[in-house]
C-alpha atoms as a PDB file:
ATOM      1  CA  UNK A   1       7.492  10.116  23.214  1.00  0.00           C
ATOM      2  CA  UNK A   2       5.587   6.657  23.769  1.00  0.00           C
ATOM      3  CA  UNK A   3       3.226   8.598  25.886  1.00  0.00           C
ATOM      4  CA  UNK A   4       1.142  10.494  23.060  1.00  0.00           C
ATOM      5  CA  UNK A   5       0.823   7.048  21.269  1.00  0.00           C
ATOM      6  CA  UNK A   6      -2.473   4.526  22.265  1.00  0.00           C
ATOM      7  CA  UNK A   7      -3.767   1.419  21.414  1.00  0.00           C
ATOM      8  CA  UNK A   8      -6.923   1.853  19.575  1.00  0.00           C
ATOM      9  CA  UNK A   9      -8.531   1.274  15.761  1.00  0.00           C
ATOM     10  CA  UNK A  10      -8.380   3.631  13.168  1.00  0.00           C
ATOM     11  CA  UNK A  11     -11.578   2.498  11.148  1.00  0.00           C
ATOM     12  CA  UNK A  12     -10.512   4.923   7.881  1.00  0.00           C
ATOM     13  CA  UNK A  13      -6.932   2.924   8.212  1.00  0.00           C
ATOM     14  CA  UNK A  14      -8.552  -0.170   7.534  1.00  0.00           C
ATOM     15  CA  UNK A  15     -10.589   1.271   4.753  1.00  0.00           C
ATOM     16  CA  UNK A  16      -7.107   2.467   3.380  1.00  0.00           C
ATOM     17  CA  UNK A  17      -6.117  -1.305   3.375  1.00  0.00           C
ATOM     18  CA  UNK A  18      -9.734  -2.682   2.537  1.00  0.00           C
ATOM     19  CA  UNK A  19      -9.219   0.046  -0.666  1.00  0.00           C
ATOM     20  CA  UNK A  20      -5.783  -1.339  -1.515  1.00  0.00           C
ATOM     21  CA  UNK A  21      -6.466  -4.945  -1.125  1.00  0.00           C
ATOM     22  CA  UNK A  22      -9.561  -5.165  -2.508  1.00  0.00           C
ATOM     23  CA  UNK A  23      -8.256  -5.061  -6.257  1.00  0.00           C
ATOM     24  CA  UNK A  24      -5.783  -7.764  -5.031  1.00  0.00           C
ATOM     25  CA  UNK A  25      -8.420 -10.072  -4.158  1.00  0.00           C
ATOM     26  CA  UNK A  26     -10.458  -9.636  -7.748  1.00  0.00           C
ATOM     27  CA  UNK A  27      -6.684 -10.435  -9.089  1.00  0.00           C
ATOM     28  CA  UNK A  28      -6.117 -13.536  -7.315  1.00  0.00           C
ATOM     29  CA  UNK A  29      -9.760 -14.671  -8.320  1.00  0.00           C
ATOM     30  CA  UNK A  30     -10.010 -13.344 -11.668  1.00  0.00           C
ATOM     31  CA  UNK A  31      -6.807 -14.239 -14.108  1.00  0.00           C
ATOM     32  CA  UNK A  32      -6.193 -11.012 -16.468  1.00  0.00           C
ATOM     33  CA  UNK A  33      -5.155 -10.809 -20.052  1.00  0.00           C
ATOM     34  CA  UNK A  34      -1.542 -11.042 -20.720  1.00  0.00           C
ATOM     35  CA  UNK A  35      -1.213 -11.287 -16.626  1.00  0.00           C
ATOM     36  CA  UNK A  36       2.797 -10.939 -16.688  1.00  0.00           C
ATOM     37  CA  UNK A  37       2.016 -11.296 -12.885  1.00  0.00           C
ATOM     38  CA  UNK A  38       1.309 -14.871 -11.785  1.00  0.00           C
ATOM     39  CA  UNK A  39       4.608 -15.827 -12.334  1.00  0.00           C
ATOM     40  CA  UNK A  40       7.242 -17.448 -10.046  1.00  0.00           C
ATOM     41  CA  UNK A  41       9.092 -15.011  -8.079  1.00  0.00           C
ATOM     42  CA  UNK A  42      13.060 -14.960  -8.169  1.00  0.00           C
ATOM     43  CA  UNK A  43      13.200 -12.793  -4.880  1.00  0.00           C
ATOM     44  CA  UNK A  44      11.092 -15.013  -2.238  1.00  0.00           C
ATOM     45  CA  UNK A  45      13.492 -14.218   0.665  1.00  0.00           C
ATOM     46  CA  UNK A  46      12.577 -10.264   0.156  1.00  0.00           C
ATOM     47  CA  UNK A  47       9.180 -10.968  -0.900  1.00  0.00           C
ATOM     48  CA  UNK A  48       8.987 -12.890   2.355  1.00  0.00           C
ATOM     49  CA  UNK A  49      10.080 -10.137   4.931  1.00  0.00           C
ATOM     50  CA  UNK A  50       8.066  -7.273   2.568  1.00  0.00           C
ATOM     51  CA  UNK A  51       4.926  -9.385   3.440  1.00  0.00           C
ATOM     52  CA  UNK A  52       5.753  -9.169   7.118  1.00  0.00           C
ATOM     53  CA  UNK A  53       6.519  -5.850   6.725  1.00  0.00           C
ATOM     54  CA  UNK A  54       2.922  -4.935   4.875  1.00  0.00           C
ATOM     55  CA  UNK A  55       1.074  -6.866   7.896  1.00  0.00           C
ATOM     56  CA  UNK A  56       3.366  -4.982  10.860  1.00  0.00           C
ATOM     57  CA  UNK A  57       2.780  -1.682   8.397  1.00  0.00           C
ATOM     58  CA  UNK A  58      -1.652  -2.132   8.618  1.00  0.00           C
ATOM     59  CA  UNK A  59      -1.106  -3.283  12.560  1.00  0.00           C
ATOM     60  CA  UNK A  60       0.241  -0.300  13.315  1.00  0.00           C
ATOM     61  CA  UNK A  61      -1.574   2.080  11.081  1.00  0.00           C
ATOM     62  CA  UNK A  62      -5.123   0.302  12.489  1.00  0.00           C
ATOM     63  CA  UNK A  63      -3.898  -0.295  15.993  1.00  0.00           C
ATOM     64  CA  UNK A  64      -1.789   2.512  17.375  1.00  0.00           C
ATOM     65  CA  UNK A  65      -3.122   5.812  17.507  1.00  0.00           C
ATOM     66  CA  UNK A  66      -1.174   9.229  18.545  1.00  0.00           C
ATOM     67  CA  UNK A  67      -3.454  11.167  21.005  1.00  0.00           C
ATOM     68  CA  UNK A  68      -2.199  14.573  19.216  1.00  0.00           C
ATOM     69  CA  UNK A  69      -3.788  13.626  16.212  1.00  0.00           C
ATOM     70  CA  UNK A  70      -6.615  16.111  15.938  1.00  0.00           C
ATOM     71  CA  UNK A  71      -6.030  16.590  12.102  1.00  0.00           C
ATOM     72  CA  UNK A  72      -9.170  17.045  10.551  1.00  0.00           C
ATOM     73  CA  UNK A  73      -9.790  14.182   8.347  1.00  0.00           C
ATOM     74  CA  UNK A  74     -10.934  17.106   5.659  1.00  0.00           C
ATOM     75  CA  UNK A  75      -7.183  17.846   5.486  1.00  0.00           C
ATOM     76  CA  UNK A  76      -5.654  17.654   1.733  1.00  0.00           C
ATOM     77  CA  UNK A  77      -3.911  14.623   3.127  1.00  0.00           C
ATOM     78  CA  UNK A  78      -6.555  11.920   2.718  1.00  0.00           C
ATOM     79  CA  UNK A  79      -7.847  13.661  -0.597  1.00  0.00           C
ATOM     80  CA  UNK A  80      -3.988  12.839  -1.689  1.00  0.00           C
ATOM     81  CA  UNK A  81      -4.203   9.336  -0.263  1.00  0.00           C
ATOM     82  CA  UNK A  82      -7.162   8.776  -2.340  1.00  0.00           C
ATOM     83  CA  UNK A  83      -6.063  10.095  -5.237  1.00  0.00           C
ATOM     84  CA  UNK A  84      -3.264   7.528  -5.306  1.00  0.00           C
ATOM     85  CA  UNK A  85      -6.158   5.012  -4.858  1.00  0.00           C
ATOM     86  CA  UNK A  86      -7.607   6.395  -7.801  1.00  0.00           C
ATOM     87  CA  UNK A  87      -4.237   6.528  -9.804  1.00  0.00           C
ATOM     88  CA  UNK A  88      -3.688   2.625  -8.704  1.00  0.00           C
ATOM     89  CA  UNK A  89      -7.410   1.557  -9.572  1.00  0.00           C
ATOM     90  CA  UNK A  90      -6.991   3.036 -13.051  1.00  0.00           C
ATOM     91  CA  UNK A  91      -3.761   0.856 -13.122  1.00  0.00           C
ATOM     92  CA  UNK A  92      -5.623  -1.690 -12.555  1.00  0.00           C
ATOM     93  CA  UNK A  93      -8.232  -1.064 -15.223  1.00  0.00           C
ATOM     94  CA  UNK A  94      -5.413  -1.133 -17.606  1.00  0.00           C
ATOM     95  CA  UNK A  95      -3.848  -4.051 -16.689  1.00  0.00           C
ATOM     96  CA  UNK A  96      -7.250  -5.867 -16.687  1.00  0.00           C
ATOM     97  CA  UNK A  97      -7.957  -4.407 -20.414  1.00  0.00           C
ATOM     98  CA  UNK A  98      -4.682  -6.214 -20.841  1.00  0.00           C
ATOM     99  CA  UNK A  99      -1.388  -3.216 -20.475  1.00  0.00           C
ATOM    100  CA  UNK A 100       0.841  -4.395 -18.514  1.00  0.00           C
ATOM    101  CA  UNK A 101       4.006  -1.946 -19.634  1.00  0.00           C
ATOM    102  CA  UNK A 102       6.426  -0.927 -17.126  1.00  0.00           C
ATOM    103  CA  UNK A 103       4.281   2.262 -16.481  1.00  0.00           C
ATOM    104  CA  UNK A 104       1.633   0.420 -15.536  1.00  0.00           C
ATOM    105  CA  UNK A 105       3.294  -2.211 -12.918  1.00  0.00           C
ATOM    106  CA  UNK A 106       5.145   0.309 -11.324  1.00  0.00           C
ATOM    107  CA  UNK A 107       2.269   2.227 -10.751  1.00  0.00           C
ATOM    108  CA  UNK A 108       0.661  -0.566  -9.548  1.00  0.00           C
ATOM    109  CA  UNK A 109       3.623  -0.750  -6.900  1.00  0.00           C
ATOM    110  CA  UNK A 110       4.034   2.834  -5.756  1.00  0.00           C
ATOM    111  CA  UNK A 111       0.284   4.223  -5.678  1.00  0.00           C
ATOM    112  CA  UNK A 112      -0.815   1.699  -2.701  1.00  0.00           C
ATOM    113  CA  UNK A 113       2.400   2.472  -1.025  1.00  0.00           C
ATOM    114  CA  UNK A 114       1.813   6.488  -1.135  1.00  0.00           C
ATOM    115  CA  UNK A 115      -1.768   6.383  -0.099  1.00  0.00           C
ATOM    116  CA  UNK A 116      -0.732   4.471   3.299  1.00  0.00           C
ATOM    117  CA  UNK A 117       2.368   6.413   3.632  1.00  0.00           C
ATOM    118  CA  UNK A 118       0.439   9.922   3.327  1.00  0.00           C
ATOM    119  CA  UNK A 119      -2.216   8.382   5.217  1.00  0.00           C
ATOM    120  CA  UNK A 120       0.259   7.191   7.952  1.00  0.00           C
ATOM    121  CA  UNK A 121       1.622  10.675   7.652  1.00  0.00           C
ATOM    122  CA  UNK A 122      -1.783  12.670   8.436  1.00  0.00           C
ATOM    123  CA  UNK A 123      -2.185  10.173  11.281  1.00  0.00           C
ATOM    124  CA  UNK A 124       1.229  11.722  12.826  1.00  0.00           C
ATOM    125  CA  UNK A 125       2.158   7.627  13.171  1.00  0.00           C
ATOM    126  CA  UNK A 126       5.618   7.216  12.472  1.00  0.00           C
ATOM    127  CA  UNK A 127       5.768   3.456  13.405  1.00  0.00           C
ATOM    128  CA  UNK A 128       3.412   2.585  10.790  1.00  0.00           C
ATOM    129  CA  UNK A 129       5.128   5.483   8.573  1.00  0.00           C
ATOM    130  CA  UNK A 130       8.816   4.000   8.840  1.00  0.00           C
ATOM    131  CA  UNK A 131       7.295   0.234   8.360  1.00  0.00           C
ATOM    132  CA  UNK A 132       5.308   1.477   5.225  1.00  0.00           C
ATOM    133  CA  UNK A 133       8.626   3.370   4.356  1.00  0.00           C
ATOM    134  CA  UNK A 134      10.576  -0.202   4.355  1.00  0.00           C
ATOM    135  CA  UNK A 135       7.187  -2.340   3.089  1.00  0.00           C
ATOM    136  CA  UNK A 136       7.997   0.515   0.207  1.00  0.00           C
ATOM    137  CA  UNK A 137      11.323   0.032  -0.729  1.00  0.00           C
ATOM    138  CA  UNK A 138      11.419  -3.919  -0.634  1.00  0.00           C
ATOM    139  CA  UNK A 139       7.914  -3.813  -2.798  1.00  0.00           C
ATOM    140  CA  UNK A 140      10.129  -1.750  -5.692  1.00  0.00           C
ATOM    141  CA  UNK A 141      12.696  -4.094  -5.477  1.00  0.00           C
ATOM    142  CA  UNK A 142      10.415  -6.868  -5.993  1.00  0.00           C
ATOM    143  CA  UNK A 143       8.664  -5.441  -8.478  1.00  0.00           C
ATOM    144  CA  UNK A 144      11.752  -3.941 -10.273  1.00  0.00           C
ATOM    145  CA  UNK A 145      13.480  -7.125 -10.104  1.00  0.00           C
ATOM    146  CA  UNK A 146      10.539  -9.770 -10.781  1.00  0.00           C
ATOM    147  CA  UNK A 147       8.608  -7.648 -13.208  1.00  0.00           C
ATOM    148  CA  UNK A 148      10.851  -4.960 -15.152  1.00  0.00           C
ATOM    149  CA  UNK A 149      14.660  -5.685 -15.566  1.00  0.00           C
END
């Protein structure tokens, strides 16, 4: 099985990440209206090992490669992928014009997670899929616990 994996870089991987990060970044520079998310976290042993698990979940989407992977990168796959980048930048717009509802901080959880786990998918890369898969599940628990109940 190990044999039809490589090391390489997966340029559209990191603009996956570079597409999910990026509205990070303007977040931790630019405070928002009613920003219910600078707040001190009551889960930092999970937040801890979900942030290991995003960085192990980009390594190996950018860094191992499957040499079956011929999937043309036209597939309906990456138009899904950025669709959820779509869905989580309009989040973003309306937490910025100051919503921040349930709706809209869940979807700000789960739309980044989709697009790299269809991503991860199309790539045939199920290291990076069953890290994202984890990444997934402790980033709703965080979010659930920190930000909704």
């Amino acid at each position: 099985m190990l044999k039809k994996y490589k090391i390489g870089f997966d340029v559209w991987a990191l603009w996956i990440f570079a597409a999910v990060m990026l509205p990070n970044i303007i977040w931790l520079l630019y405070l928002t209206p009613n920003d219910v998310l600078h707040k001190e976290t009551v889960t930092p042993t999970v937040d801890l090992i979900m942030s290991i698990f995003r960085w192990l979940t980009i390594a190996a989407l950018c860094f191992i490669k499957n040499r079956s992977s011929n999937r043309s990168i036209k597939s309906s796959l990456p138009a899904i992928s950025g669709a959820c980048c779509m869905f989580y930048y309009s989040a973003w717009i309306f937490y910025y014009c100051g919503e921040a509802s349930n709706l809209i901080i869940i979807s700000l959880c789960i739309f980044p997670c989709i697009a790299i786990l269809v991503y991860s998918y199309f790539r045939k890369n199920p290291f990076a899929f069953v890290l994202g898969a984890v990444f997934t599940v402790l980033h709703i628990i965080s979010t659930t616990v920190n930000y909704i109940i």
